[in-house]
C-alpha atoms as a PDB file:
ATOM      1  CA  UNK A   1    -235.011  21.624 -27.606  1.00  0.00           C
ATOM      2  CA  UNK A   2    -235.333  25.271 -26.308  1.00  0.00           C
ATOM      3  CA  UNK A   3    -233.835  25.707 -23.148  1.00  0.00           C
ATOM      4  CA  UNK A   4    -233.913  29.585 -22.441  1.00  0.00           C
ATOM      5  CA  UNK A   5    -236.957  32.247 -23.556  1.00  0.00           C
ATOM      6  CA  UNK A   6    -236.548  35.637 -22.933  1.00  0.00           C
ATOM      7  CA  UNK A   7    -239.664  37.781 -24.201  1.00  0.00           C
ATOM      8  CA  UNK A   8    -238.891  40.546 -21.623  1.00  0.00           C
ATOM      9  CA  UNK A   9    -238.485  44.156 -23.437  1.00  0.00           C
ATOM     10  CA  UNK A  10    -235.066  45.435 -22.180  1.00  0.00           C
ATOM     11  CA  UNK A  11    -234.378  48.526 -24.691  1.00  0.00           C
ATOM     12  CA  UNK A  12    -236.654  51.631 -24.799  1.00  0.00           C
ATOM     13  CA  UNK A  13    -237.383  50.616 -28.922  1.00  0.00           C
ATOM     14  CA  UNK A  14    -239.241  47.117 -27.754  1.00  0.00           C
ATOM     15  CA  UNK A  15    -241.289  48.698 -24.855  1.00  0.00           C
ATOM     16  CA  UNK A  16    -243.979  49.120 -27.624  1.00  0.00           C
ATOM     17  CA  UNK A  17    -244.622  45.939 -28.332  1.00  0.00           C
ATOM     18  CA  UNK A  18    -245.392  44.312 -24.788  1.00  0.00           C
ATOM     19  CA  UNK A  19    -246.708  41.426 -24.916  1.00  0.00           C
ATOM     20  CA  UNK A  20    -250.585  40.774 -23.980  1.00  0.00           C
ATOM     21  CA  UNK A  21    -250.945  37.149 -23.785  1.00  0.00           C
ATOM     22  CA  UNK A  22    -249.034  33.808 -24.143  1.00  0.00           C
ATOM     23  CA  UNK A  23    -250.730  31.480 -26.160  1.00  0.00           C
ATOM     24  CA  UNK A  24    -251.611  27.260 -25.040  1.00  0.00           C
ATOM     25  CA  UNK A  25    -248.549  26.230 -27.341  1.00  0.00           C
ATOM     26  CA  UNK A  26    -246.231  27.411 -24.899  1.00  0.00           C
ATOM     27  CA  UNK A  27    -246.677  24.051 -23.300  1.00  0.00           C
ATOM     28  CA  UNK A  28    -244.534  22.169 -25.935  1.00  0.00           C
ATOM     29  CA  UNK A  29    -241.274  23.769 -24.800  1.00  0.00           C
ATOM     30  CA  UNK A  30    -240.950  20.950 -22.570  1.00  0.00           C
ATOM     31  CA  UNK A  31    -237.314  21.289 -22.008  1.00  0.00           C
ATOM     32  CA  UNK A  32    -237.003  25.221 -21.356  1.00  0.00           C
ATOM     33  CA  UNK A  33    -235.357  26.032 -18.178  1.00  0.00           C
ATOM     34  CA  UNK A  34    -235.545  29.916 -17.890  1.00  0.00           C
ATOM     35  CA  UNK A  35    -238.646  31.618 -19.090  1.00  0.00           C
ATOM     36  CA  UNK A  36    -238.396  35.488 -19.079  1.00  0.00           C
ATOM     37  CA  UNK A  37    -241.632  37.558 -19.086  1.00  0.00           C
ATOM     38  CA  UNK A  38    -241.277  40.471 -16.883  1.00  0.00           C
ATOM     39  CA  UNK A  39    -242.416  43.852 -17.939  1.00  0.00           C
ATOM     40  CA  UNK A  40    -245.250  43.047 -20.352  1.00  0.00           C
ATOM     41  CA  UNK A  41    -248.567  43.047 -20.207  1.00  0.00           C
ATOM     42  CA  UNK A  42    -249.506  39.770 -19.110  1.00  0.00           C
ATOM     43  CA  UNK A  43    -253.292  39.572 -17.279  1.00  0.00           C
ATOM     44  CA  UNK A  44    -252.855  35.785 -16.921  1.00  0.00           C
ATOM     45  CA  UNK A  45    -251.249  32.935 -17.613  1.00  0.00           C
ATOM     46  CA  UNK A  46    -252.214  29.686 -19.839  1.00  0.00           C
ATOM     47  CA  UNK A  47    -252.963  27.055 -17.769  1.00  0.00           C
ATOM     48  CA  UNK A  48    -250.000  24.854 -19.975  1.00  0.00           C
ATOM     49  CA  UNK A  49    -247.534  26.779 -19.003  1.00  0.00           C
ATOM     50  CA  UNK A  50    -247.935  24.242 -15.941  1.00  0.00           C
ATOM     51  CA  UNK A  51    -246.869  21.263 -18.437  1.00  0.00           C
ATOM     52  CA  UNK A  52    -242.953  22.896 -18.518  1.00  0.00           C
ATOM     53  CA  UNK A  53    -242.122  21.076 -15.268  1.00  0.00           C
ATOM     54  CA  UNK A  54    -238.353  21.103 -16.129  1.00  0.00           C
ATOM     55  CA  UNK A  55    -238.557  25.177 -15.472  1.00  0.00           C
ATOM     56  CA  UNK A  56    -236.095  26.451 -12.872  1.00  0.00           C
ATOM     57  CA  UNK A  57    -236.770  29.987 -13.089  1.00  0.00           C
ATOM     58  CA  UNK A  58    -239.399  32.044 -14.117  1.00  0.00           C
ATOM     59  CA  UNK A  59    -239.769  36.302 -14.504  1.00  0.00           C
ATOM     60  CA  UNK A  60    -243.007  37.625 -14.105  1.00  0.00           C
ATOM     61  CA  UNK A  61    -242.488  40.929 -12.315  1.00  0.00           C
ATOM     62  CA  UNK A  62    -244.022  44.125 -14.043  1.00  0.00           C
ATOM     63  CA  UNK A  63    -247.250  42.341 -15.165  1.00  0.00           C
ATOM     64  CA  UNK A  64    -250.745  42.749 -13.995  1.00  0.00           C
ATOM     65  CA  UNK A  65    -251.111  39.650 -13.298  1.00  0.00           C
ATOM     66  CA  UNK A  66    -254.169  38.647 -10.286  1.00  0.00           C
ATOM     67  CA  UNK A  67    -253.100  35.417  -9.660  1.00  0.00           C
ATOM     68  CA  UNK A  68    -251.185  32.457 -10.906  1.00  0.00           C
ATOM     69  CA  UNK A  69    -253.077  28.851 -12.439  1.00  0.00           C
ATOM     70  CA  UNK A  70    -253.544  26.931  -9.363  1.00  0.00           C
ATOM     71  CA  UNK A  71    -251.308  23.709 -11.882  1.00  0.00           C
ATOM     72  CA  UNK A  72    -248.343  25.863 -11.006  1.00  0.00           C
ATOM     73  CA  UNK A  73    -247.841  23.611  -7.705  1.00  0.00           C
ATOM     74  CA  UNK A  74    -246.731  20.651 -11.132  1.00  0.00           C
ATOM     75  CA  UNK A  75    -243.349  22.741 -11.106  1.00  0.00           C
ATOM     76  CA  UNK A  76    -241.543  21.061  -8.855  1.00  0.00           C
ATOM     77  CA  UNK A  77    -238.100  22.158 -10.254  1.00  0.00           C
ATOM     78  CA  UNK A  78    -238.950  25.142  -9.847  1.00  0.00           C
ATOM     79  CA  UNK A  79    -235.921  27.215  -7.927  1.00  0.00           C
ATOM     80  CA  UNK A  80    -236.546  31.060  -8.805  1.00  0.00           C
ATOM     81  CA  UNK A  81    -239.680  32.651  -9.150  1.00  0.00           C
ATOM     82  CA  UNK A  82    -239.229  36.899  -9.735  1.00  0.00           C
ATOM     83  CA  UNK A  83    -243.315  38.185  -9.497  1.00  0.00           C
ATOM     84  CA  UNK A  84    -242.897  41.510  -8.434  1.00  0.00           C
ATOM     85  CA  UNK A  85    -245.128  44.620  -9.045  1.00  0.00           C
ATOM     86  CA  UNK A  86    -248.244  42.490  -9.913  1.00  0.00           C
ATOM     87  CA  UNK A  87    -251.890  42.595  -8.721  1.00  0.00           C
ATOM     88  CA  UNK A  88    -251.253  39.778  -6.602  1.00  0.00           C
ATOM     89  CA  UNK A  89    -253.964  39.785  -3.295  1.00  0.00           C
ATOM     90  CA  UNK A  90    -252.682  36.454  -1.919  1.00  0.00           C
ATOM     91  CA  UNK A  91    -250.216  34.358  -2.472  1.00  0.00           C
ATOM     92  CA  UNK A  92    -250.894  31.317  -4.785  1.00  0.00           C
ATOM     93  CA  UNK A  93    -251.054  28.590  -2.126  1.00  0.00           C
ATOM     94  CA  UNK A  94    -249.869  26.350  -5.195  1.00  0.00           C
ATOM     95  CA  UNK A  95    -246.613  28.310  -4.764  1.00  0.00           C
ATOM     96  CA  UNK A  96    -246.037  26.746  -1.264  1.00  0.00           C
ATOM     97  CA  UNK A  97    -246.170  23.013  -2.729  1.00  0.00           C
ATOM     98  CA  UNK A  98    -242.368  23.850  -5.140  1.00  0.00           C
ATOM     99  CA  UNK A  99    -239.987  21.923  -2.713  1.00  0.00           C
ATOM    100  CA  UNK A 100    -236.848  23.470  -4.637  1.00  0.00           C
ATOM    101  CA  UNK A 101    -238.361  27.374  -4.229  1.00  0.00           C
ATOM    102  CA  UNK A 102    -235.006  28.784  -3.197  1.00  0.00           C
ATOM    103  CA  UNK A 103    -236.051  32.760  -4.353  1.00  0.00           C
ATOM    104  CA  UNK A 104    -239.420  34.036  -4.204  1.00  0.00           C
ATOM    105  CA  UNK A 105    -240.113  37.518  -5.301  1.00  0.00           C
ATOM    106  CA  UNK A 106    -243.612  39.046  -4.157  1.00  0.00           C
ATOM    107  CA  UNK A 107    -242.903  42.515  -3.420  1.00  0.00           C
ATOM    108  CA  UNK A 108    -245.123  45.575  -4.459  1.00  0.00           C
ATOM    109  CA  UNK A 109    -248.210  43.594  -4.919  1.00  0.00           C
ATOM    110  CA  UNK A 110    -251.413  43.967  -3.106  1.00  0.00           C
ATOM    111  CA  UNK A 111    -251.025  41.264  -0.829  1.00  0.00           C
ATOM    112  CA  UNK A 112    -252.723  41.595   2.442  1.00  0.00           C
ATOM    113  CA  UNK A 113    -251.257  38.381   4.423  1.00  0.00           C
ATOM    114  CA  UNK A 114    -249.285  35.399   4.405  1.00  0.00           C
ATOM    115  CA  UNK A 115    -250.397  32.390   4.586  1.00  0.00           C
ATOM    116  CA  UNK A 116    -248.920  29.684   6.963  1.00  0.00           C
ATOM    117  CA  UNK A 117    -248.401  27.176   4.508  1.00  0.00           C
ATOM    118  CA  UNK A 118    -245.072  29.153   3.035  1.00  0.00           C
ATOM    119  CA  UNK A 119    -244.010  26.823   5.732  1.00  0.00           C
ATOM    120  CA  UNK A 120    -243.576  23.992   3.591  1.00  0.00           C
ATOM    121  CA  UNK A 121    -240.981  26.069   0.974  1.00  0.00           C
ATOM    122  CA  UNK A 122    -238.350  24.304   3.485  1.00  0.00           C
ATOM    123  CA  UNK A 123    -234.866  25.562   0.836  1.00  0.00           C
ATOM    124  CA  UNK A 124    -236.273  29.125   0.484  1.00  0.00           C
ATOM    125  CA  UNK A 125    -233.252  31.646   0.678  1.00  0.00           C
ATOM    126  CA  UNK A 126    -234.879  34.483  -0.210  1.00  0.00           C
ATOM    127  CA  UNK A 127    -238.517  35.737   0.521  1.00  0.00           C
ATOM    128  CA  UNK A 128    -239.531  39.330  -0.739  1.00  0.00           C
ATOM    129  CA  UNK A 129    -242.656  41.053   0.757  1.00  0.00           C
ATOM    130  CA  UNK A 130    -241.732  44.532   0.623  1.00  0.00           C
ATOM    131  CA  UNK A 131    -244.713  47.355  -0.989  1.00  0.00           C
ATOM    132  CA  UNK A 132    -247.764  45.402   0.149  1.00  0.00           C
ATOM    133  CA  UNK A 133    -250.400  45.654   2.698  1.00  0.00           C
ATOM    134  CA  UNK A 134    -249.860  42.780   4.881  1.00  0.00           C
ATOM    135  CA  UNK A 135    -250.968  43.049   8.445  1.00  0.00           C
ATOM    136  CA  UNK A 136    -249.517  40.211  10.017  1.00  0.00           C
ATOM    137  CA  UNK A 137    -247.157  36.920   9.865  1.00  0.00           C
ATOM    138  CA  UNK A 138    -248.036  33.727  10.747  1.00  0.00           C
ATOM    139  CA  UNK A 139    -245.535  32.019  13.342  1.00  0.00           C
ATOM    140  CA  UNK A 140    -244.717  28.875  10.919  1.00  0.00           C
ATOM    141  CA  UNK A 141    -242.803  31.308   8.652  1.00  0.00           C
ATOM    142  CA  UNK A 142    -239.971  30.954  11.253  1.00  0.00           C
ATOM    143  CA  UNK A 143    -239.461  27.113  10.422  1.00  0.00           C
ATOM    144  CA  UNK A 144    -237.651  28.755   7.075  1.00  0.00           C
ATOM    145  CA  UNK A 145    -234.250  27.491   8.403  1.00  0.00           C
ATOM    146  CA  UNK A 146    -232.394  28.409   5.347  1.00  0.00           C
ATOM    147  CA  UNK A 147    -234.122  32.143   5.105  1.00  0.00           C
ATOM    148  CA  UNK A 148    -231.227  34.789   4.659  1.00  0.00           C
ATOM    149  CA  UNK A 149    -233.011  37.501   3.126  1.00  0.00           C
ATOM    150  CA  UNK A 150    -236.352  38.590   4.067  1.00  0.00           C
ATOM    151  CA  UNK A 151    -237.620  42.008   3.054  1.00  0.00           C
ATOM    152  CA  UNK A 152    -240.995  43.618   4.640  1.00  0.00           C
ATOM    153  CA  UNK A 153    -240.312  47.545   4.756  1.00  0.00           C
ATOM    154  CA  UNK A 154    -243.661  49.315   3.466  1.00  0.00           C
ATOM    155  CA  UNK A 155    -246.422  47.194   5.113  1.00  0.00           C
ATOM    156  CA  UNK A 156    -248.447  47.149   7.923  1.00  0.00           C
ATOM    157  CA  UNK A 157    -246.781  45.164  10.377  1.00  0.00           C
ATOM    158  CA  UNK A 158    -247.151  45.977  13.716  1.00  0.00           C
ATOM    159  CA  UNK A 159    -245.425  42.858  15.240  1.00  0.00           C
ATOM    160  CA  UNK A 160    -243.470  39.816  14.530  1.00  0.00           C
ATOM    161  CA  UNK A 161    -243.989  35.959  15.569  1.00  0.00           C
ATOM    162  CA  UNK A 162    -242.367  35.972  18.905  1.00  0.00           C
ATOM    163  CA  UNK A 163    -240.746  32.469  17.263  1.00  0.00           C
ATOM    164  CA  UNK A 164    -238.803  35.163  14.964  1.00  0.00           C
ATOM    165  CA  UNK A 165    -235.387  34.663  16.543  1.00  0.00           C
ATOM    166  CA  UNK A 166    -235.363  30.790  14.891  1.00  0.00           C
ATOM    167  CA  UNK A 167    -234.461  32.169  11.959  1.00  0.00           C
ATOM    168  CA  UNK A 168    -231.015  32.331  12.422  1.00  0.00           C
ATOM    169  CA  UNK A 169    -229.352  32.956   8.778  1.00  0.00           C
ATOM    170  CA  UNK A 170    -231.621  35.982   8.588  1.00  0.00           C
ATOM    171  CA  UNK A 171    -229.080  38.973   7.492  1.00  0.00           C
ATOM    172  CA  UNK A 172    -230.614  41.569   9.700  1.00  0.00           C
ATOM    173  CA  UNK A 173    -228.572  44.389  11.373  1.00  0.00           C
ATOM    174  CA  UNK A 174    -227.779  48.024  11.467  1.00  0.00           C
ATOM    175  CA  UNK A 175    -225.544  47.366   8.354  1.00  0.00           C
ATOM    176  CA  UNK A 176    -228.048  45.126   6.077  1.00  0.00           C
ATOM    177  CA  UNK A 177    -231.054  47.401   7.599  1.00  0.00           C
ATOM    178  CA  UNK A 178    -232.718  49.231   4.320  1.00  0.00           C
ATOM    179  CA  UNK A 179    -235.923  50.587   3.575  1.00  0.00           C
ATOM    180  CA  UNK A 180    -237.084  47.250   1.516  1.00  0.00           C
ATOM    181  CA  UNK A 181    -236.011  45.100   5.074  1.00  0.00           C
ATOM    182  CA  UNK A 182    -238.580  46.222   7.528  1.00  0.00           C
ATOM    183  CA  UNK A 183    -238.961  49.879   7.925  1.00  0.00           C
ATOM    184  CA  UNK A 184    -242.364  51.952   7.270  1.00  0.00           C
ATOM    185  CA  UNK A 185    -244.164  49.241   9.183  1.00  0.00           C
ATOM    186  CA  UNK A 186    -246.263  50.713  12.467  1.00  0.00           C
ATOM    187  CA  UNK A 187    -243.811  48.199  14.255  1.00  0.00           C
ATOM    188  CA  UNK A 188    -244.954  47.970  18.051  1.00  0.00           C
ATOM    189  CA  UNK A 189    -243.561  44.910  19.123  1.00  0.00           C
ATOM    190  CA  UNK A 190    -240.713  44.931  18.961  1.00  0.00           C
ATOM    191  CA  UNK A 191    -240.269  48.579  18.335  1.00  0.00           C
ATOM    192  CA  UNK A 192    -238.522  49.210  15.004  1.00  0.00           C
ATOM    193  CA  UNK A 193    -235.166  50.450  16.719  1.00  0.00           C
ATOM    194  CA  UNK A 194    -235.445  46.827  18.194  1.00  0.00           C
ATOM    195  CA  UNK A 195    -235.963  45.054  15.206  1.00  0.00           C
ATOM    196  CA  UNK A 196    -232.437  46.902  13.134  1.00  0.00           C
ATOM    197  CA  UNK A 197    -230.029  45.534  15.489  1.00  0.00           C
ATOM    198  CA  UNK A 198    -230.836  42.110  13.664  1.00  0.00           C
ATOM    199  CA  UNK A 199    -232.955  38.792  14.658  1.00  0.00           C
ATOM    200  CA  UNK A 200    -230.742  38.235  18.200  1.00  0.00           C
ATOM    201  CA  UNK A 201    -231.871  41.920  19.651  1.00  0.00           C
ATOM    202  CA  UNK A 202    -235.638  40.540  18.937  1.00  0.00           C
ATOM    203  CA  UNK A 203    -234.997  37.508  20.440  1.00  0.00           C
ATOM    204  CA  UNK A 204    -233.749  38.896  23.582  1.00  0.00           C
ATOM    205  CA  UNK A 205    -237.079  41.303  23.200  1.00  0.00           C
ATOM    206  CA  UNK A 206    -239.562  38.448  23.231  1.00  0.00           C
END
């Protein structure tokens, strides 16, 4: 009947005993709801921790974790997913196939694009790309409707989709500008002075 498992190591005492694995049994709790893993030392993931399909949020950031088991698309509940500071190189196209996905944490990874299935996440809220390498987006990421917070600072980003003023609800501005939103990118087009005044000022640019 567990509903909640939190196995992260808040207080300096526990940071000694990280955990390196999860083993297959995990798959029985199949009524947990929040499953908390972040700062461990998690390489991977049992493939049944794709059986707990009544999960609505999962924390995974502070791992070293190189990708995610491709079952993960079998959590369609799924609403909050926190996988930040990883060794991520892509993201998990199985991640794009969790219809609820309102929050999706990816930042300081190693990932190099996006792919233009994120699409599909069609309730995402909030997308975090910030600390990665990723050269480019694809144009379908502005069909994200409900997107209010997207962070890209610290990438490689030279331009956006020229579709980028669709997205609306984006929270973008000289007051919401920070360093995780979109600065240290080699932003070209628009220029980066452009893109701080919020999503309108880069519509009017393209």
């Amino acid at each position: 009947e567990l509903e909640v498992l939190d196995l992260s190591p808040e207080r300096q005492s526990c940071l000694y005993n990280r955990l390196t694995q999860l083993p297959p049994g995990i798959g029985r709790l199949i009524n947990l709801r929040i499953l908390m893993l972040d700062t461990n030392e998690l390489t991977e993931l049992p493939t049944e921790i794709c059986l707990l399909t009544a999960l609505e949020r999962v924390s995974l950031s502070n791992n070293h974790l190189k990708v995610l088991p491709d079952a993960f698309s079998s959590l369609r509940n799924l609403r909050s997913l926190h996988c930040a500071n990883n060794k991520l190189e892509r993201v998990p196209l199985s991640l794009c196939e969790l219809p609820q996905l309102e929050f999706l944490d990816l930042s300081d990874n190693m990932l190099l694009e996006v792919p233009s299935e994120i699409a599909r996440l069609r309730n995402l809220e909030t997308l975090m790309l910030s600390f990665n390498r990723i050269g480019s987006l694809p144009a379908s990421l502005c069909e994200l409707k409900e997107l209010r917070v997207l962070w890209l600072g610290n990438n490689n980003l030279r331009r956006l989709p020229s579709n980028f003023g669709r997205l609306r609800h984006l929270d973008w501005g000289y007051r919401h500008t920070s360093s995780s939103v979109i600065d240290s990118n080699p932003m070209q087009h628009p220029p980066i002075e452009v893109c701080k005044k919020g999503v309108e000022a880069i519509a009017r640019y393209f």
